[in-house]
Protein backbone atom coordinates (compact mmCIF):
# COMPACT_ATOMS: atom_id res chain seq x y z
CA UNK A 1 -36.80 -19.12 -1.40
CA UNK A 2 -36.01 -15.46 -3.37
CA UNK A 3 -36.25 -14.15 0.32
CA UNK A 4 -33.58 -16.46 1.61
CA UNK A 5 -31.05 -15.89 -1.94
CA UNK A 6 -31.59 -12.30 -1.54
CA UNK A 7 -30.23 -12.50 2.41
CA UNK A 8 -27.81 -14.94 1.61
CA UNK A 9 -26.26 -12.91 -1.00
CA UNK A 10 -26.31 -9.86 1.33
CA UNK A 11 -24.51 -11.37 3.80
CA UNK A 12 -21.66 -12.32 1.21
CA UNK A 13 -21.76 -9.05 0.30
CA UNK A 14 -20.98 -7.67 3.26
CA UNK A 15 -18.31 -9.76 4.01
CA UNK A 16 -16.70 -8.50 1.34
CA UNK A 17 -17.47 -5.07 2.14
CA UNK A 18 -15.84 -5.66 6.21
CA UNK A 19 -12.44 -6.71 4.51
CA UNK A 20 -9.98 -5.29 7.07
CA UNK A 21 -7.09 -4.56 6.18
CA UNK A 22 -5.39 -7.59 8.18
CA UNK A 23 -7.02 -9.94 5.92
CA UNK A 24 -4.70 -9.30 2.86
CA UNK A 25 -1.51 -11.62 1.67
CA UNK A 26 0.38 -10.20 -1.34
CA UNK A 27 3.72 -11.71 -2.53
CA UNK A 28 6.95 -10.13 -2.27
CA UNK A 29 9.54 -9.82 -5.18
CA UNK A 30 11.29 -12.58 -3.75
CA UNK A 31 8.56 -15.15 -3.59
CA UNK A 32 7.49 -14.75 -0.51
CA UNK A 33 3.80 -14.51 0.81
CA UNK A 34 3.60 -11.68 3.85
CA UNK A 35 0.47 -11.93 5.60
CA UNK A 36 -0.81 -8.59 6.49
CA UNK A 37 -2.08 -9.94 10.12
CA UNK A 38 1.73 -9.74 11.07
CA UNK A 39 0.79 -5.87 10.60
CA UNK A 40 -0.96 -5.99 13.32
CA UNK A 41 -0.31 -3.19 16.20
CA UNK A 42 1.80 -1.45 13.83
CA UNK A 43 1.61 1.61 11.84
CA UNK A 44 2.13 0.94 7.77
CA UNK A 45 2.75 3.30 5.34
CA UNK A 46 0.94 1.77 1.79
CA UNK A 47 2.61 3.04 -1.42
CA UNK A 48 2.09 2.85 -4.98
CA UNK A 49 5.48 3.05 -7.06
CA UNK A 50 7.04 2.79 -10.30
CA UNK A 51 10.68 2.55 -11.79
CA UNK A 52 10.45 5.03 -14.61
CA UNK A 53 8.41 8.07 -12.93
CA UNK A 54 9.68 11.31 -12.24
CA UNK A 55 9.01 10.29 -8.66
CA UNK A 56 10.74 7.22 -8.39
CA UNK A 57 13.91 8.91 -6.18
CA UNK A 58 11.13 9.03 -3.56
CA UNK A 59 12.14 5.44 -3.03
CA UNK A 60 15.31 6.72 -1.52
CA UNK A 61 13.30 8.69 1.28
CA UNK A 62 10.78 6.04 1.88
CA UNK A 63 13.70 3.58 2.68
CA UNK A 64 14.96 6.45 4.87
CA UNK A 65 11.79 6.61 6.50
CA UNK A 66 11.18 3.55 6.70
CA UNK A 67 14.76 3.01 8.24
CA UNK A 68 14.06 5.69 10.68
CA UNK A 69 10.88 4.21 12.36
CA UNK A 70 11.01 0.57 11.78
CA UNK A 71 12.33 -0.25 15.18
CA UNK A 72 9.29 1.49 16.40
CA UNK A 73 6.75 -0.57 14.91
CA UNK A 74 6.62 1.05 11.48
CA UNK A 75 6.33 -0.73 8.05
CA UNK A 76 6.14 0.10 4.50
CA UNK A 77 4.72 -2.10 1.74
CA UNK A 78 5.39 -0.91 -2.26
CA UNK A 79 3.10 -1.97 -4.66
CA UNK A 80 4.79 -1.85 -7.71
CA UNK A 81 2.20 -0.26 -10.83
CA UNK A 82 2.04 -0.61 -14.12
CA UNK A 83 -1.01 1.47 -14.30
CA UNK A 84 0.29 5.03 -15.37
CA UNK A 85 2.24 5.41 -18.72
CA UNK A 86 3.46 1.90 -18.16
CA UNK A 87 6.49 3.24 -15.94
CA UNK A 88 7.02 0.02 -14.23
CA UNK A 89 7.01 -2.21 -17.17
CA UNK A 90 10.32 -4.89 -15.96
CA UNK A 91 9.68 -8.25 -14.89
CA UNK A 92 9.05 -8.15 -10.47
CA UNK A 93 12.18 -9.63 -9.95
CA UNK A 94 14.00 -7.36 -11.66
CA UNK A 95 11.75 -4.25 -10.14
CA UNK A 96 13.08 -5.78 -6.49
CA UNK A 97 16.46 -5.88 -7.60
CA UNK A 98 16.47 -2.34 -9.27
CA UNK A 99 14.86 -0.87 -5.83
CA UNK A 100 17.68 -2.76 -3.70
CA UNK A 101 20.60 -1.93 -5.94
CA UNK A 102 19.44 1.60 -6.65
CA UNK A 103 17.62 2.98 -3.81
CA UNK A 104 19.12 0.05 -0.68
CA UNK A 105 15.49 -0.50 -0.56
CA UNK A 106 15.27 -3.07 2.47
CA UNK A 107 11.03 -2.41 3.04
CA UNK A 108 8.80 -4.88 1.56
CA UNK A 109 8.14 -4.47 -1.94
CA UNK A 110 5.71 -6.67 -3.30
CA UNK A 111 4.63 -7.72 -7.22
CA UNK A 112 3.14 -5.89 -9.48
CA UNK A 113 -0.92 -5.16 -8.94
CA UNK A 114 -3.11 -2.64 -10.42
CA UNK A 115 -4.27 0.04 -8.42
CA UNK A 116 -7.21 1.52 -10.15
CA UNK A 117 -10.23 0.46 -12.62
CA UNK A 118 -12.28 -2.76 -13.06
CA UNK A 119 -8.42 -5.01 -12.34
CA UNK A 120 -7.25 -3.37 -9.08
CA UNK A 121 -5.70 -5.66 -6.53
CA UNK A 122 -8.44 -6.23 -3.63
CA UNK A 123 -6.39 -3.88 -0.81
CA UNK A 124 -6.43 -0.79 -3.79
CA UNK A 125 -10.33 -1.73 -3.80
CA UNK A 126 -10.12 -2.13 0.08
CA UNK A 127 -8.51 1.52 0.46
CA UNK A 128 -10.92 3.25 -2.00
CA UNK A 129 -13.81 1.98 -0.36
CA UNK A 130 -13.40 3.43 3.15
CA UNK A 131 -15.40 6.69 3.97
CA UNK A 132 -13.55 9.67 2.71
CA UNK A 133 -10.72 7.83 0.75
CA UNK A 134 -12.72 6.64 -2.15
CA UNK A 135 -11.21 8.53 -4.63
CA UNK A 136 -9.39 6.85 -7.44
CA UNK A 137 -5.44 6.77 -7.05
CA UNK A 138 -4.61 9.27 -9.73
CA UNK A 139 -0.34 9.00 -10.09
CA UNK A 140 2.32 6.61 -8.57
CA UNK A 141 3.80 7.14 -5.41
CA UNK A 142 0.41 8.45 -3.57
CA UNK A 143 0.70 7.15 -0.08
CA UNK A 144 -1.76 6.12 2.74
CA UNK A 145 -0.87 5.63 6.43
CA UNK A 146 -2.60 2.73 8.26
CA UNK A 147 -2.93 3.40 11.66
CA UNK A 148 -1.83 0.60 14.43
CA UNK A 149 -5.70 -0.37 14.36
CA UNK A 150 -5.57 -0.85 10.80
CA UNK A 151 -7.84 2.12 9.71
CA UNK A 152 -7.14 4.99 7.47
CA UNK A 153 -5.05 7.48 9.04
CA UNK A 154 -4.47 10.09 5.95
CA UNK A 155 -3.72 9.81 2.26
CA UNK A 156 -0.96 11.65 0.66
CA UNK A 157 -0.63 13.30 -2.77
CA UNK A 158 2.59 11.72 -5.17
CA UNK A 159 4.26 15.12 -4.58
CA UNK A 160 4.10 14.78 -0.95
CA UNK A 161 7.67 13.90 -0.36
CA UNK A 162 7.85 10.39 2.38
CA UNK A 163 10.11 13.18 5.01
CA UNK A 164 7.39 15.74 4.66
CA UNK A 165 6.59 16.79 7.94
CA UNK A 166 2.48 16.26 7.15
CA UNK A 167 3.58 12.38 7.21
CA UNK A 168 6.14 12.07 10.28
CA UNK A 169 4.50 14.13 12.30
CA UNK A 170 1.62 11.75 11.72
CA UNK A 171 3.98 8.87 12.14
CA UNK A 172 5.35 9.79 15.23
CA UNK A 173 1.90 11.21 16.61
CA UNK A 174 1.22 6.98 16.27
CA UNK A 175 3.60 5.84 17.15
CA UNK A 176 3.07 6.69 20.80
């Protein structure tokens, strides 16, 4: 009987563990559940932001971006943080609103989740548990590309600016 709660409880482990990335639904700011399996086949671009951060005019470049590759199969999904120095600390509706009126954000932006310790949201755990990624997110705005096969393509630093070249040149390496 130990024998068969020990297996057992392996097995649920390691379903856990083969979490793709497909198998993920987050709600936007507008109330509306997106299904990450309508990812599929494309290429995403996952980022951590904030309202109040000395990197929050990213969110101008990322809609660029976003606006530049999106009829290519290209998609960006904002994860609004409270997690460093409390710079996102408004309600989600009004974080949507501020990134639409602001920054003509039209990419998904979704409510607020924590992205690191014991709390984070299960695709933050997801993304620091495949090989070579598993370090902590340590600002807002770091970025990670998800390739069309939803694995890891690269991770990218907060002061990596969304029209570096290190990123589109990735982008559009994918894209093809």
């Amino acid at each position: 009987m130990k024998i068969l709660f020990t297996l057992a409880l392996i097995l649920l482990t390691s379903n856990v563990i083969a979490q793709t990335f497909y198998d993920f639904k987050y709600t936007d700011t507008n109330k509306k559940v997106v299904n990450f399996k309508s990812f599929k086949g494309k290429l995403v671009l996952v980022v951590n932001i904030a309202t109040r951060c000395g990197y929050t005019g990213q969110l101008d470049d990322i809609e660029k971006l976003y606006n530049k590759y999106e009829s290519k199969n290209f998609v960006v999904v904002g994860f609004p943080s409270n997690d460093f120095g409390s710079q996102t600390p408004e309600s989600n509706e009004e974080v949507g609103k501020f990134c639409k009126l602001k920054y003509g954000a039209t990419f998904h932006i979704f409510e607020k989740q924590d992205v690191i310790g014991s709390n984070k949201t299960g695709l933050y755990t997801w993304l620091n548990s495949q090989k070579g990624f598993e370090k902590e997110i340590a600002w807002n705005f770091e970025k990670f590309l998800i390739g069309k096969d939803g694995r890891i393509l690269n991770r990218f630093a907060s002061q990596v600016g969304p029209l570096d070249q290190s990123i589109t040149s990735l982008i559009e390496k994918n894209l093809n």
